[in-house]
PDB file of N, CA and C in Angstrom:
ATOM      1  N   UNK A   1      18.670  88.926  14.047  1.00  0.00           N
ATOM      2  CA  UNK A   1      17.445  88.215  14.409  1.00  0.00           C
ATOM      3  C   UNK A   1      16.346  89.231  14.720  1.00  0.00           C
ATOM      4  N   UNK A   2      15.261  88.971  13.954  1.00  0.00           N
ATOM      5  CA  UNK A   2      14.399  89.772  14.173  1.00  0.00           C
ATOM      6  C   UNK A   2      13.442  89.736  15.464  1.00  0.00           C
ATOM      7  N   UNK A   3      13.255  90.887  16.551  1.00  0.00           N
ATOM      8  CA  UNK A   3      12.618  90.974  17.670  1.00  0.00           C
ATOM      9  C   UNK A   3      11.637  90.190  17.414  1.00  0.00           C
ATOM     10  N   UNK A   4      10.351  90.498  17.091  1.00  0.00           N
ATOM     11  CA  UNK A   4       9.231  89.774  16.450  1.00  0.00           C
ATOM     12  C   UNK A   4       9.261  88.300  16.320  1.00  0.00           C
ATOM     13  N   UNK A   5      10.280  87.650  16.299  1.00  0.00           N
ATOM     14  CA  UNK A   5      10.194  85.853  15.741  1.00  0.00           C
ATOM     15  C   UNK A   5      11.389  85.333  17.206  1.00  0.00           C
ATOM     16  N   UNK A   6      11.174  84.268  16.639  1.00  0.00           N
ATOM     17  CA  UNK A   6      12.037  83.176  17.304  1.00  0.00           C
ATOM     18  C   UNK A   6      12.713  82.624  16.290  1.00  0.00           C
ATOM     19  N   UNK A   7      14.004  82.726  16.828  1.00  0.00           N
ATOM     20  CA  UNK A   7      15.306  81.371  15.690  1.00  0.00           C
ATOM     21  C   UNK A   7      15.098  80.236  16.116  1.00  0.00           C
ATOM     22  N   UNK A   8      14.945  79.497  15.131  1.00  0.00           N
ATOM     23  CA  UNK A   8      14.856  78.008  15.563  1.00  0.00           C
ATOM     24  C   UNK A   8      15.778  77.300  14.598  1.00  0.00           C
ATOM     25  N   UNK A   9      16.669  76.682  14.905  1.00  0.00           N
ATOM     26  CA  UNK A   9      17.503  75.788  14.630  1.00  0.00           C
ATOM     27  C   UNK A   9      17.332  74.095  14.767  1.00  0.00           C
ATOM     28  N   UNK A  10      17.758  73.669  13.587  1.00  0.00           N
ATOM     29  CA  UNK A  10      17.645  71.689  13.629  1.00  0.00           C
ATOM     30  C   UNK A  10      18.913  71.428  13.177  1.00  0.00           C
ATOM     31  N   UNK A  11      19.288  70.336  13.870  1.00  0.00           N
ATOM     32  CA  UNK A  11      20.716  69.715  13.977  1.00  0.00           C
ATOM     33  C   UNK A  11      20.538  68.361  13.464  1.00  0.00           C
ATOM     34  N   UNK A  12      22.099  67.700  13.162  1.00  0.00           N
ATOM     35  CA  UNK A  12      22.411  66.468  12.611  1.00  0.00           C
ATOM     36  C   UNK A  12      21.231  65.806  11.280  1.00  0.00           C
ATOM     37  N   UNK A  13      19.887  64.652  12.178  1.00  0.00           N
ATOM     38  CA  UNK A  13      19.438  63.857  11.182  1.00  0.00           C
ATOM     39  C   UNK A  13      18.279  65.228  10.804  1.00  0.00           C
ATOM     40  N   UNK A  14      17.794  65.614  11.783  1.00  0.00           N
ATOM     41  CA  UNK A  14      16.610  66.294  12.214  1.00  0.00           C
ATOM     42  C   UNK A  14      16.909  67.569  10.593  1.00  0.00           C
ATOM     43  N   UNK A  15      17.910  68.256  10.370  1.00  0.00           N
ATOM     44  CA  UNK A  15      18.076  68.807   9.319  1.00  0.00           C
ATOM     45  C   UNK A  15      18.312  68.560   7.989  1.00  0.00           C
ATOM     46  N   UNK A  16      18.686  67.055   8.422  1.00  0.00           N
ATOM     47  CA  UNK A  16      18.565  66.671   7.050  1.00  0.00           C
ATOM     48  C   UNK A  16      17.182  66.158   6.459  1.00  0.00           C
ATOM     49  N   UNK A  17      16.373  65.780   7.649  1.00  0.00           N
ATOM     50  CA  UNK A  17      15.178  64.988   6.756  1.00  0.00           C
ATOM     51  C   UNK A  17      14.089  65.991   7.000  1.00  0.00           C
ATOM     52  N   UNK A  18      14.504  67.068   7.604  1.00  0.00           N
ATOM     53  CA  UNK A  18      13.388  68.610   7.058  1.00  0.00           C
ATOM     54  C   UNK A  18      13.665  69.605   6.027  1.00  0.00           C
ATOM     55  N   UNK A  19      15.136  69.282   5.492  1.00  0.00           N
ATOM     56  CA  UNK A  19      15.693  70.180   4.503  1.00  0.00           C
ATOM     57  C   UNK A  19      15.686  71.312   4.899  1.00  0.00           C
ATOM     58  N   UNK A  20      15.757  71.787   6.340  1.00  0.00           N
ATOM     59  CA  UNK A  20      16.430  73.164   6.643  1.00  0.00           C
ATOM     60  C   UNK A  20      17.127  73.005   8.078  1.00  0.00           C
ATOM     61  N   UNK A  21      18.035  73.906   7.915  1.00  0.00           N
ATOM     62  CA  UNK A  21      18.985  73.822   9.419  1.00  0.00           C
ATOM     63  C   UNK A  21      18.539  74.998   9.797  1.00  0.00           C
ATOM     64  N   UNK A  22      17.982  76.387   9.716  1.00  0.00           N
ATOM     65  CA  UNK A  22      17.425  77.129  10.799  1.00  0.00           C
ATOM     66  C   UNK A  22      16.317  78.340   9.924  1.00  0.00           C
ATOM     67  N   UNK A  23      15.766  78.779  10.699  1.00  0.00           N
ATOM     68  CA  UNK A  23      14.833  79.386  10.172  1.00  0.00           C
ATOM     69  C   UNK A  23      13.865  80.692  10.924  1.00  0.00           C
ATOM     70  N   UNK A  24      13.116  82.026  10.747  1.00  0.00           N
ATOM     71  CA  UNK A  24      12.714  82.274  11.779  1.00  0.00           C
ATOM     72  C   UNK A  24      11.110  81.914  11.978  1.00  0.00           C
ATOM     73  N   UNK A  25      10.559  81.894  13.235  1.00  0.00           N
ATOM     74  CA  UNK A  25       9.329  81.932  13.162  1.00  0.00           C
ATOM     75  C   UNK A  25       8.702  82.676  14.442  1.00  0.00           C
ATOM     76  N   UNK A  26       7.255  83.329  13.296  1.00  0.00           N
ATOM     77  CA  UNK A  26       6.473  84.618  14.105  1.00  0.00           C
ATOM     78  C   UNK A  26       6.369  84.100  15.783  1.00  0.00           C
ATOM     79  N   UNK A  27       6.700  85.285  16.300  1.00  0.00           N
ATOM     80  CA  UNK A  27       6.463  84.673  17.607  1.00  0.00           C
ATOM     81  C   UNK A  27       4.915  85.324  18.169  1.00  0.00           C
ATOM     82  N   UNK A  28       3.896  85.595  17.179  1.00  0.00           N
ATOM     83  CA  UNK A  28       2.693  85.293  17.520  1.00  0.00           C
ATOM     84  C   UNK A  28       2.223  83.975  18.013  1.00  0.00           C
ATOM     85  N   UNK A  29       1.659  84.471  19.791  1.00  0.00           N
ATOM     86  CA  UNK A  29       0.848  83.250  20.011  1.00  0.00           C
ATOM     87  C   UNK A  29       1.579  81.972  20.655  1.00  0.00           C
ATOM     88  N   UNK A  30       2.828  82.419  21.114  1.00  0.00           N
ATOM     89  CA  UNK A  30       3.761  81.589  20.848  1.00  0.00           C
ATOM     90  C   UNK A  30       4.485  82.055  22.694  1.00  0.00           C
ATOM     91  N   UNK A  31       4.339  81.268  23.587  1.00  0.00           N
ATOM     92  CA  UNK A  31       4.671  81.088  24.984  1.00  0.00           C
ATOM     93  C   UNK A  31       5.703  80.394  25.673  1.00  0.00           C
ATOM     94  N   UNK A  32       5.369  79.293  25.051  1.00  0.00           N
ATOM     95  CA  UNK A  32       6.611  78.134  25.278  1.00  0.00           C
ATOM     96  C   UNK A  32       7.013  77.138  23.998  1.00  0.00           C
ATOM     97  N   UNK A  33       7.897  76.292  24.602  1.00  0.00           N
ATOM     98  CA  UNK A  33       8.150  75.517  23.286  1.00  0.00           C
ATOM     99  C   UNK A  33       6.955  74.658  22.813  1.00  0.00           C
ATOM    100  N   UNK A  34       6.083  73.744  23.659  1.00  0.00           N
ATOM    101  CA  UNK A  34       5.250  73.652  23.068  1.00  0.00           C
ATOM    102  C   UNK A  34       4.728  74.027  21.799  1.00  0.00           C
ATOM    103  N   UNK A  35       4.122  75.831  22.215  1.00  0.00           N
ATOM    104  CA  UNK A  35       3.494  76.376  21.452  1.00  0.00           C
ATOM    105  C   UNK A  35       3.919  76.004  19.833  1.00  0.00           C
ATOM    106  N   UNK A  36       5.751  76.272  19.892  1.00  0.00           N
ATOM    107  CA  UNK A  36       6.508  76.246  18.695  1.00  0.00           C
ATOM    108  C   UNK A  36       6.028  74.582  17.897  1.00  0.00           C
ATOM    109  N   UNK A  37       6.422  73.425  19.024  1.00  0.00           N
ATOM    110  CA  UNK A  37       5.965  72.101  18.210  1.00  0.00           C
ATOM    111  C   UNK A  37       4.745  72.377  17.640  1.00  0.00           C
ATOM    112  N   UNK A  38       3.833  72.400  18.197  1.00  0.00           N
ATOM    113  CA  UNK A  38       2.677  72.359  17.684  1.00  0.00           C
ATOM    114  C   UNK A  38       2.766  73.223  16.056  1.00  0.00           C
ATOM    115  N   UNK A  39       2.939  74.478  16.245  1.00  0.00           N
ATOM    116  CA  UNK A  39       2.998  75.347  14.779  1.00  0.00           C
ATOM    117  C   UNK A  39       3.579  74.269  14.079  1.00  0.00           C
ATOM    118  N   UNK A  40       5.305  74.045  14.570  1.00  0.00           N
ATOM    119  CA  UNK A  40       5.934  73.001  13.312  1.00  0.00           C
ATOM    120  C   UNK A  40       4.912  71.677  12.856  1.00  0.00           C
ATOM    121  N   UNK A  41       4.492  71.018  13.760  1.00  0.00           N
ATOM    122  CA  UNK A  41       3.720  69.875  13.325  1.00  0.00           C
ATOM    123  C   UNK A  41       2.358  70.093  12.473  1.00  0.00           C
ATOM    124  N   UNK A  42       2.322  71.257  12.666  1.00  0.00           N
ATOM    125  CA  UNK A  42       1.038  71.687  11.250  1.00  0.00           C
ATOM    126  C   UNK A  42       1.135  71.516  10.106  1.00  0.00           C
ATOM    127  N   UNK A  43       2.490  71.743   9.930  1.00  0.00           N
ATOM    128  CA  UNK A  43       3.220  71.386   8.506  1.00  0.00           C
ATOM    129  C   UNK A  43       3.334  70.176   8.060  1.00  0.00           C
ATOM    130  N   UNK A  44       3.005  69.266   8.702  1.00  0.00           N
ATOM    131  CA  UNK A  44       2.564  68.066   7.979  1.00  0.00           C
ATOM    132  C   UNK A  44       3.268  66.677   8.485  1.00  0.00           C
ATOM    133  N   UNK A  45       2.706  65.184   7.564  1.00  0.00           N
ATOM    134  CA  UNK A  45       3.209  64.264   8.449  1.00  0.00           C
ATOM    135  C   UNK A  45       4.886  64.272   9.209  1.00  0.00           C
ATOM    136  N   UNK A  46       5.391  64.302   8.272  1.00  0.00           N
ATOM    137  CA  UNK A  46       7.172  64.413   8.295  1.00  0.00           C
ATOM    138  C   UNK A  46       7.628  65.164   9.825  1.00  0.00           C
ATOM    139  N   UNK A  47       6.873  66.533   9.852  1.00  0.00           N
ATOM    140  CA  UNK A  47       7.845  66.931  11.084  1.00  0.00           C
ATOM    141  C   UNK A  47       6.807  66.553  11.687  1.00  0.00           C
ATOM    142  N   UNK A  48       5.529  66.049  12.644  1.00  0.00           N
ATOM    143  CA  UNK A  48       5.091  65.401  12.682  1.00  0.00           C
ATOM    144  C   UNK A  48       5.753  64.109  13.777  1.00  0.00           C
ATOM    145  N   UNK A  49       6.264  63.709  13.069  1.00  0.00           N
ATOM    146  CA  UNK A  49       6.846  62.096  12.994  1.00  0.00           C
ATOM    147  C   UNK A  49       8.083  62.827  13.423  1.00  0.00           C
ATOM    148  N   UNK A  50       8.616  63.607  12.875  1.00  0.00           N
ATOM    149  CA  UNK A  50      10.449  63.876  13.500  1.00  0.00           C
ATOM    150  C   UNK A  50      10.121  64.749  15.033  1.00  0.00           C
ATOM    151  N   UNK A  51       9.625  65.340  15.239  1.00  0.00           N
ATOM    152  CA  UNK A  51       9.118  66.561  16.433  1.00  0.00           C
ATOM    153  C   UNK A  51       8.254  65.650  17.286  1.00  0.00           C
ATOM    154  N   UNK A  52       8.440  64.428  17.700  1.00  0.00           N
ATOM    155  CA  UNK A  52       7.291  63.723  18.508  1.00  0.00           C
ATOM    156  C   UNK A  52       8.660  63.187  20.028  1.00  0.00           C
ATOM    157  N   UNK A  53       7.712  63.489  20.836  1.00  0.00           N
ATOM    158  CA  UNK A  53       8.144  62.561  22.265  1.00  0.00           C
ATOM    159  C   UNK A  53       9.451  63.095  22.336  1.00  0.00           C
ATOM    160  N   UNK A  54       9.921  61.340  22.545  1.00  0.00           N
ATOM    161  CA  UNK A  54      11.045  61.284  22.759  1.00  0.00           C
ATOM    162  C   UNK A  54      12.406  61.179  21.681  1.00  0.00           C
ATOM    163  N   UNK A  55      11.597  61.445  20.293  1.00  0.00           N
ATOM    164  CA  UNK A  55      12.220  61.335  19.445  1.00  0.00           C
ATOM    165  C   UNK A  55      13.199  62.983  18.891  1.00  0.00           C
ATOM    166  N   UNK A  56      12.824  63.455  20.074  1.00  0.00           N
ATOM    167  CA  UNK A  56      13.590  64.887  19.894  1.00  0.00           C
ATOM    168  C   UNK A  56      14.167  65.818  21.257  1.00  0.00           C
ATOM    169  N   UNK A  57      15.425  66.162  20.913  1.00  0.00           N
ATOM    170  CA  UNK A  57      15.639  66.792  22.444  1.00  0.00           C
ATOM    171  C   UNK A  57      15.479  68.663  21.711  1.00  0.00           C
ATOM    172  N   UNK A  58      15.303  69.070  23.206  1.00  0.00           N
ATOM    173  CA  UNK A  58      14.796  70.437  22.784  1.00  0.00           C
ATOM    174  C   UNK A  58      15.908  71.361  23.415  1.00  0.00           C
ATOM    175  N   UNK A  59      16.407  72.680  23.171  1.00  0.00           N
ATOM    176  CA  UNK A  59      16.721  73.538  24.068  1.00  0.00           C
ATOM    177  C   UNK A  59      16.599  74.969  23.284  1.00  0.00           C
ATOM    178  N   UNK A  60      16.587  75.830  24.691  1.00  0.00           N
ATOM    179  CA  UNK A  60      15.912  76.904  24.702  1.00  0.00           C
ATOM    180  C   UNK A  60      17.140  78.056  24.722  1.00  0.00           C
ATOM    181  N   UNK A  61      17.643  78.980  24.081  1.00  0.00           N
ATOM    182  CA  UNK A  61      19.080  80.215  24.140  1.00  0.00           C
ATOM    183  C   UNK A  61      20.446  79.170  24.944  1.00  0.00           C
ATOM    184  N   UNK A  62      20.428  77.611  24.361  1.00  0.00           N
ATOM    185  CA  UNK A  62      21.331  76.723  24.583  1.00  0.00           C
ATOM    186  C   UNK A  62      21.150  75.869  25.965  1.00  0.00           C
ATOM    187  N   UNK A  63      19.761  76.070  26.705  1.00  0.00           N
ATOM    188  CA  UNK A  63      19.902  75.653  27.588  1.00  0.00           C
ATOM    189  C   UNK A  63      19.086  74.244  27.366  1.00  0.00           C
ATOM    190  N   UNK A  64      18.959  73.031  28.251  1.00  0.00           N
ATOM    191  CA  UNK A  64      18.102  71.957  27.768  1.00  0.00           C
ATOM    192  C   UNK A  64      16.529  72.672  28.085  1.00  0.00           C
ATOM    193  N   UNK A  65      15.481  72.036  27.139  1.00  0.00           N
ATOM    194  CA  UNK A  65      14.021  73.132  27.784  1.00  0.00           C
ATOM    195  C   UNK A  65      13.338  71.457  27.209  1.00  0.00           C
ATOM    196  N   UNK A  66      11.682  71.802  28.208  1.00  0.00           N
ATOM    197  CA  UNK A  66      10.761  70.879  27.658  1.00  0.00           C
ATOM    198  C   UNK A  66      10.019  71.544  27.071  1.00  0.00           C
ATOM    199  N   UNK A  67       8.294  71.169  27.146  1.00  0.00           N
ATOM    200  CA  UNK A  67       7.223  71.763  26.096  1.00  0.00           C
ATOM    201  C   UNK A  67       7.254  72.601  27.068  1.00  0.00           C
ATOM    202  N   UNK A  68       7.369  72.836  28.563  1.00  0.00           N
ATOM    203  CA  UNK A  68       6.364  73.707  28.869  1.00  0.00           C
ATOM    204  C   UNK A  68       7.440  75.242  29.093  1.00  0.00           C
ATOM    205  N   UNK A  69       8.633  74.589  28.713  1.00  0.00           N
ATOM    206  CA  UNK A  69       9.963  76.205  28.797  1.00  0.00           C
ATOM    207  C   UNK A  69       8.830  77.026  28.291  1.00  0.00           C
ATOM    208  N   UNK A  70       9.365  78.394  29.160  1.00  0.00           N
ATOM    209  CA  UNK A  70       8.999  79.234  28.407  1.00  0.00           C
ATOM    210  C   UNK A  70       9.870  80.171  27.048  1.00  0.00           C
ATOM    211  N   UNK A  71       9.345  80.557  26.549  1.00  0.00           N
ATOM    212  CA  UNK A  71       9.641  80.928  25.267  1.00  0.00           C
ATOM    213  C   UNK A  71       9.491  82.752  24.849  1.00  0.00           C
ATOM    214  N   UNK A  72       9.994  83.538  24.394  1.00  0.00           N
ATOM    215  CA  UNK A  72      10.192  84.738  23.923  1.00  0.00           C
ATOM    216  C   UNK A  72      10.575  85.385  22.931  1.00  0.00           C
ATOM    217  N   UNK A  73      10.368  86.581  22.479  1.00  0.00           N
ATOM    218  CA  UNK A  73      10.338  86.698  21.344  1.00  0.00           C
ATOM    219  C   UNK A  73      12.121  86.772  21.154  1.00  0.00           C
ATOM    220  N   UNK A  74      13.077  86.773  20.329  1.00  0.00           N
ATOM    221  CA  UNK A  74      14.543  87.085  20.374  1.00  0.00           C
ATOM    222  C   UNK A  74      15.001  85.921  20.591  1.00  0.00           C
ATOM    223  N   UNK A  75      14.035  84.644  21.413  1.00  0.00           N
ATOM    224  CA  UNK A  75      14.959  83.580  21.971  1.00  0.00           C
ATOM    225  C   UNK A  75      14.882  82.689  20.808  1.00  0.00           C
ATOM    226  N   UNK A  76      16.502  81.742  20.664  1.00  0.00           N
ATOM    227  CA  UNK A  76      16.585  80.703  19.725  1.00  0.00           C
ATOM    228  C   UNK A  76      16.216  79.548  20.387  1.00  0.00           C
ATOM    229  N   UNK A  77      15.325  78.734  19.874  1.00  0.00           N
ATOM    230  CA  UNK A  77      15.113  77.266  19.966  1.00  0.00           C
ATOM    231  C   UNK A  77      15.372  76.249  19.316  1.00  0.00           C
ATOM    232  N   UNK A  78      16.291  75.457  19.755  1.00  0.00           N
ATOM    233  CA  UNK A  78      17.127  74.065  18.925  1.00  0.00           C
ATOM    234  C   UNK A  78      16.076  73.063  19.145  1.00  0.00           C
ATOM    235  N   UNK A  79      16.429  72.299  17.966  1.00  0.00           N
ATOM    236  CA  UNK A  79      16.073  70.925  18.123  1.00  0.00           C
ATOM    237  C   UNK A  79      17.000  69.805  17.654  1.00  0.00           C
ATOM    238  N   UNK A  80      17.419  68.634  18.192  1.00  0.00           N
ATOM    239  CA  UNK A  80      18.225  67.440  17.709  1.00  0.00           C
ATOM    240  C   UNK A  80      17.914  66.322  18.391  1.00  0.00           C
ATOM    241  N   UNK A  81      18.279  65.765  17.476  1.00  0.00           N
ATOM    242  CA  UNK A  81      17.952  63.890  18.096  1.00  0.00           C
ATOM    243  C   UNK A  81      18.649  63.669  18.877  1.00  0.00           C
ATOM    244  N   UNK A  82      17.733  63.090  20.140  1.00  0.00           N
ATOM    245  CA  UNK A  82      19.025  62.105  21.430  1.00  0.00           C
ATOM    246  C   UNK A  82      20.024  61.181  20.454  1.00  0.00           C
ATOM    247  N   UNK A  83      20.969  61.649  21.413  1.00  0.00           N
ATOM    248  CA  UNK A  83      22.369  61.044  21.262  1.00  0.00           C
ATOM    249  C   UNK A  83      22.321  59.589  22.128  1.00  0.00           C
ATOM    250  N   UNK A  84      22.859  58.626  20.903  1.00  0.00           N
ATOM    251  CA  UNK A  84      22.950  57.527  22.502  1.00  0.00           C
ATOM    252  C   UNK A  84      24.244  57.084  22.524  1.00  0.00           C
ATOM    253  N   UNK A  85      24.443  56.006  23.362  1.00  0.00           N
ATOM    254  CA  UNK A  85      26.379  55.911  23.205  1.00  0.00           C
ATOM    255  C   UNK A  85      25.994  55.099  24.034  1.00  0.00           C
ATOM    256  N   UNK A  86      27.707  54.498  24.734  1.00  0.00           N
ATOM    257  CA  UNK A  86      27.989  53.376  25.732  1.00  0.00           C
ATOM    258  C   UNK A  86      28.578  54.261  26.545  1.00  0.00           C
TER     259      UNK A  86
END
């Protein structure tokens, strides 16, 4: 993993309907997870619509994180859809 970026990883539906399960990205500019949604949602309606609210859980080098985790360069950031169950 390159110093410079962040790993970001997508799980279950979330990889299938972005057509990638992980990827790196510049960690210019880039503080917290926030920062990261926002970049992804530039890319257009789709992640967009998958990267919104509550329609995504986040975590940060495996831990659970919100928008405002902070974020670093080396660190991996997941994303996957809440799980629901009985």
């Amino acid at each position: 993993m390159a110093e410079s970026s962040i790993a970001l990883r997508f799980f279950a539906s979330l990889r299938e309907r972005l057509g990638t399960g992980e990827e790196q990205l510049p960690a210019n500019n880039i503080a917290c997870v926030g920062d990261v949604l926002e970049q992804l949602r530039q890319r257009g309606s789709e992640w967009t619509q998958l990267l919104h609210g509550d329609r995504v859980l986040m975590a940060v080098n495996q831990a659970m994180a919100r928008e405002d985790t902070p974020v670093q360069p080396g660190d991996e950031v997941a994303f996957f859809p809440p799980v629901t169950g009985g």
